[in-house]
N, C-alpha and C. Protein backbone atom coordinates (compact mmCIF):
# COMPACT_ATOMS: atom_id res chain seq x y z
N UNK A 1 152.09 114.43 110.56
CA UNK A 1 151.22 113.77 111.49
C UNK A 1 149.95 113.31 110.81
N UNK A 2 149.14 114.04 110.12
CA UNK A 2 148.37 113.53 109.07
C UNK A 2 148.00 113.05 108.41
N UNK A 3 149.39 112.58 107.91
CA UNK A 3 149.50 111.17 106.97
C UNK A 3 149.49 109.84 107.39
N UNK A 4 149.42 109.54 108.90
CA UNK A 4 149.49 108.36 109.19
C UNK A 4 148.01 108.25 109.64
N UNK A 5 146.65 108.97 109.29
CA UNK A 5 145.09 109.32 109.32
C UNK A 5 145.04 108.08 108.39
N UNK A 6 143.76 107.18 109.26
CA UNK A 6 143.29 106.52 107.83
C UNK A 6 142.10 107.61 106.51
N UNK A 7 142.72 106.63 105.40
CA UNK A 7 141.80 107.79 104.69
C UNK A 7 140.81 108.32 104.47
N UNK A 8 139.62 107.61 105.73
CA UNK A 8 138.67 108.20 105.50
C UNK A 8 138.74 109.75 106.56
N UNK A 9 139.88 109.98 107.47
CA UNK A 9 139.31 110.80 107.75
C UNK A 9 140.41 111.89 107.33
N UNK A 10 141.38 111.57 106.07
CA UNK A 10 142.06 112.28 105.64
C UNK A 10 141.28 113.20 104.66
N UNK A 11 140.06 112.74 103.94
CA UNK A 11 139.03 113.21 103.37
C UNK A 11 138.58 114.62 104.07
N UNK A 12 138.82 114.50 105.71
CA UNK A 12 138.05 115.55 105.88
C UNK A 12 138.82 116.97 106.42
N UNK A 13 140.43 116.62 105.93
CA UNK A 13 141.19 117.35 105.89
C UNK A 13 141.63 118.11 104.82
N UNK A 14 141.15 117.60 103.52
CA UNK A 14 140.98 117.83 102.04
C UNK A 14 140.99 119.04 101.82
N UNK A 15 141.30 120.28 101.25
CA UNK A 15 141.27 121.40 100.61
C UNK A 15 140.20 120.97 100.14
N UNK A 16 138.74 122.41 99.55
CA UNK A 16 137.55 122.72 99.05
C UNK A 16 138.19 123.26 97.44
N UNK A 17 137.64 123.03 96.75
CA UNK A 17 137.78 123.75 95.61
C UNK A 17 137.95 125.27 95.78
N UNK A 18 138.60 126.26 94.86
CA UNK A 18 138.77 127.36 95.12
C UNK A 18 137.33 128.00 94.37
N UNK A 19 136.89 129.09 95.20
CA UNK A 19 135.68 129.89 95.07
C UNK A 19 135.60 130.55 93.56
N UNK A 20 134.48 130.08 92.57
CA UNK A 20 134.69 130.57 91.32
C UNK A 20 134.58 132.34 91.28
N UNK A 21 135.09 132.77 90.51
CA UNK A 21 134.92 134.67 90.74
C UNK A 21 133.51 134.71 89.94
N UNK A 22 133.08 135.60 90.49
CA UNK A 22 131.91 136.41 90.62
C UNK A 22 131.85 137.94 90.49
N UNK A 23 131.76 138.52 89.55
CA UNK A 23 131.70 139.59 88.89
C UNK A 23 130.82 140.97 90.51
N UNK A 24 131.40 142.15 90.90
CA UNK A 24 130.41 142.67 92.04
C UNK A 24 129.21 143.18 90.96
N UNK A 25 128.15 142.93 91.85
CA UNK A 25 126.76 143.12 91.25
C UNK A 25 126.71 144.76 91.20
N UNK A 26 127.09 145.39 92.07
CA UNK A 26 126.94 147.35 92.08
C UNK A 26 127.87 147.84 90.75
N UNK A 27 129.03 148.18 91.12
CA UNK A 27 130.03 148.92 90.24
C UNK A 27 131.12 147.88 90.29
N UNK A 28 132.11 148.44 88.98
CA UNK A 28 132.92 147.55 89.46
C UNK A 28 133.96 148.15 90.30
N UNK A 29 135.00 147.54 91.21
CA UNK A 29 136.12 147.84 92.31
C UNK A 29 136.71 148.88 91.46
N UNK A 30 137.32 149.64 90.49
CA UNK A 30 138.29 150.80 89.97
C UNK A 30 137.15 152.14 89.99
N UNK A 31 135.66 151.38 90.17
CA UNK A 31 135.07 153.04 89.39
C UNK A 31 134.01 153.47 90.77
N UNK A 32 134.25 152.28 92.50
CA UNK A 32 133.77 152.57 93.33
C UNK A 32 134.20 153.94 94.05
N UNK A 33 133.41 154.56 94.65
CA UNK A 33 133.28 155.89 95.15
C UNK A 33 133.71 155.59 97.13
N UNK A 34 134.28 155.70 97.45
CA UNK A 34 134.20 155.35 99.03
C UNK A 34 133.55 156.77 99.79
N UNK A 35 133.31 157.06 100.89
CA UNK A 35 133.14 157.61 101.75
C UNK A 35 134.03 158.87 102.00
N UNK A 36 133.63 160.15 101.55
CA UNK A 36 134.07 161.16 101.54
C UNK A 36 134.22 162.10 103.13
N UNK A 37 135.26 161.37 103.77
CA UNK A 37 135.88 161.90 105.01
C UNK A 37 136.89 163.07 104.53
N UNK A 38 136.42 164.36 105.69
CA UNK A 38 137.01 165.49 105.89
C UNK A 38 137.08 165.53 107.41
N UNK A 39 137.78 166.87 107.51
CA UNK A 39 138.75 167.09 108.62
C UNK A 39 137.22 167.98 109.18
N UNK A 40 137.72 168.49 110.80
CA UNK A 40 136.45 169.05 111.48
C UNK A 40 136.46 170.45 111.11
N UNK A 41 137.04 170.79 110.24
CA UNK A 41 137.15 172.39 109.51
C UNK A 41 135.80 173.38 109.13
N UNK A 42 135.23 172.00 108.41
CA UNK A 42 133.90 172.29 107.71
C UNK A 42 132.65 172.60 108.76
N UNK A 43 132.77 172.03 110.17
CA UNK A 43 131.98 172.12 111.27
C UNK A 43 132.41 173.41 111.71
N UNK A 44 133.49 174.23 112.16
CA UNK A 44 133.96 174.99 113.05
C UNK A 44 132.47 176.36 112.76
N UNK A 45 132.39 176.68 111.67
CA UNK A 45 131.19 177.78 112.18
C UNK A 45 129.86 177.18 112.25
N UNK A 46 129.67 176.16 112.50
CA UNK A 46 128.22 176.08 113.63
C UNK A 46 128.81 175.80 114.65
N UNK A 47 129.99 175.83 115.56
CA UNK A 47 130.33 176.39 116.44
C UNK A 47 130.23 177.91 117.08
N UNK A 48 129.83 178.21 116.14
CA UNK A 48 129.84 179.87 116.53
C UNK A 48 128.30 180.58 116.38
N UNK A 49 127.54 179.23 116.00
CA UNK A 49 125.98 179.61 116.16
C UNK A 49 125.21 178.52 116.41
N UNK A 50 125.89 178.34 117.68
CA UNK A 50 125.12 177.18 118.84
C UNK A 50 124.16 177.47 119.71
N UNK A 51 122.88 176.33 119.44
CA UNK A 51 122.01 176.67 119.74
C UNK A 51 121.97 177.49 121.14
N UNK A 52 121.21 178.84 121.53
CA UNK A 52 121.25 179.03 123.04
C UNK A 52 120.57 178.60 124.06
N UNK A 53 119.50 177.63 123.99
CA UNK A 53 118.58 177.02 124.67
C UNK A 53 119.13 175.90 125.17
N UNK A 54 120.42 175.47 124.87
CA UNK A 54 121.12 174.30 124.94
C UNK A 54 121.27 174.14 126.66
N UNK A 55 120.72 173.42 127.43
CA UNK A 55 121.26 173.07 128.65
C UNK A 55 122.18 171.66 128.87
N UNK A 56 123.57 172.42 129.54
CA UNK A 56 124.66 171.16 129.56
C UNK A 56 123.65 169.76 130.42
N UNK A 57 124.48 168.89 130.49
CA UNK A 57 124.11 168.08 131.11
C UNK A 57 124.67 168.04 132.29
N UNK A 58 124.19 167.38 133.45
CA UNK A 58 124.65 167.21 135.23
C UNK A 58 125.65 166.46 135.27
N UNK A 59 127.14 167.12 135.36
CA UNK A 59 127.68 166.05 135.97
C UNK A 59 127.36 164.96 137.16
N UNK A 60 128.25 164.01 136.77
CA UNK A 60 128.51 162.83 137.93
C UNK A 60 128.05 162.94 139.75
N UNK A 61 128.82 164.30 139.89
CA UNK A 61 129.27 164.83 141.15
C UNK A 61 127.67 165.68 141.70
N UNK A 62 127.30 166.29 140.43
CA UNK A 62 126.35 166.98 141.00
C UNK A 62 124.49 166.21 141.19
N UNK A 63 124.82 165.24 140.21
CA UNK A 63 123.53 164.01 140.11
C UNK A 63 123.79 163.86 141.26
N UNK A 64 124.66 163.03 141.89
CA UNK A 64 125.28 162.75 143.14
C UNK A 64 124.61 163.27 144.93
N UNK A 65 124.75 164.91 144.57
CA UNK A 65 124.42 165.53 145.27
C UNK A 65 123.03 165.90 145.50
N UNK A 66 122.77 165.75 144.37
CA UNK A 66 121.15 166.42 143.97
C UNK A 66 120.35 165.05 144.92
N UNK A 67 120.72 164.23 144.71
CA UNK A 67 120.24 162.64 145.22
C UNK A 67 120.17 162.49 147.02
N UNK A 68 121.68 163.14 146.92
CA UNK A 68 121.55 163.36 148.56
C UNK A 68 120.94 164.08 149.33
N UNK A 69 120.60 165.32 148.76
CA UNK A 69 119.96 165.97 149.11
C UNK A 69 118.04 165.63 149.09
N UNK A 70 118.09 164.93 148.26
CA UNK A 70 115.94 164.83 148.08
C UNK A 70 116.32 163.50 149.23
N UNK A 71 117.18 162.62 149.44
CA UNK A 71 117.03 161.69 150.66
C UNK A 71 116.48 162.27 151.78
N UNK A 72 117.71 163.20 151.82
CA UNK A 72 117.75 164.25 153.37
C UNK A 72 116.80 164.93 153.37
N UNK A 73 115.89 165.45 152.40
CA UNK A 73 114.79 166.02 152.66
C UNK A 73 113.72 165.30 152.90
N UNK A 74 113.77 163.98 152.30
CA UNK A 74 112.35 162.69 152.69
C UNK A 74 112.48 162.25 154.13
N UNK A 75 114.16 162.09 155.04
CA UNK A 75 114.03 161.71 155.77
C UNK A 75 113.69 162.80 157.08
N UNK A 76 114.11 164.02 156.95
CA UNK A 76 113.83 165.04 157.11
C UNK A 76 112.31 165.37 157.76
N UNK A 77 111.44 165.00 156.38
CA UNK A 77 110.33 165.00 156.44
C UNK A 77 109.51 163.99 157.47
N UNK A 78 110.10 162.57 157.26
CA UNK A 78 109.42 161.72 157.72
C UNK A 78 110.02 161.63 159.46
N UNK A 79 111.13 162.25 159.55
CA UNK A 79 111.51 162.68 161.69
C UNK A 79 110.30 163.27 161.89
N UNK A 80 110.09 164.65 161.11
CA UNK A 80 109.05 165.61 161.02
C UNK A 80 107.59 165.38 161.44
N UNK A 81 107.18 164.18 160.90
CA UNK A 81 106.10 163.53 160.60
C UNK A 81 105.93 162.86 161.95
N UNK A 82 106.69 161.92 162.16
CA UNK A 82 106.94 160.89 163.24
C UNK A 82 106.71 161.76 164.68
N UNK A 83 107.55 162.81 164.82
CA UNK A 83 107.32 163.74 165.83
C UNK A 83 106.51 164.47 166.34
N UNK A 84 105.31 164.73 165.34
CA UNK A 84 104.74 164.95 165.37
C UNK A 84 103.25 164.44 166.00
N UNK A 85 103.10 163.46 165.23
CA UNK A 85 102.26 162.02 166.29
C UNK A 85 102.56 161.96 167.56
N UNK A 86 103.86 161.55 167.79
CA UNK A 86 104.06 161.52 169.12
C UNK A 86 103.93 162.35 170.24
């Protein structure tokens, strides 16, 4: 299909010259060091001297509740209030 392009815009279908090599500026690729990944083995005893001050975090369910509850106490308050005037 390409070939029937006039040639100027076959020009812009042209292959680029291939990228001259370039030596890596750090080390070279045989004597690089990667990233020394281990298994969770090495962690397991600070498992066993976890901090005790540690407070979990609130579940979902109980944020939830905690929320419903300071409503019910504002509105609570403000029947309270209202009834009071009157």
């Amino acid at each position: 299909m390409t070939d029937k392009l006039p040639p100027n815009l076959l020009k812009l279908f042209a292959p680029r010259p291939p990228l001259p090599y370039a030596p890596p500026l750090d080390k070279e690729p045989g004597k690089r060091v990667g990233a020394r990944v281990s298994g969770i083995a090495d962690l397991t005893p600070m498992l066993k001297n976890y901090d005790p001050d540690y407070v979990p975090w609130k579940s979902i369910e109980e944020k939830r509740k905690e929320r419903q509850e300071t409503k019910k106490k504002i509105a609570d308050e403000a029947l309270e209030k209202a009834t009071a005037e009157c």
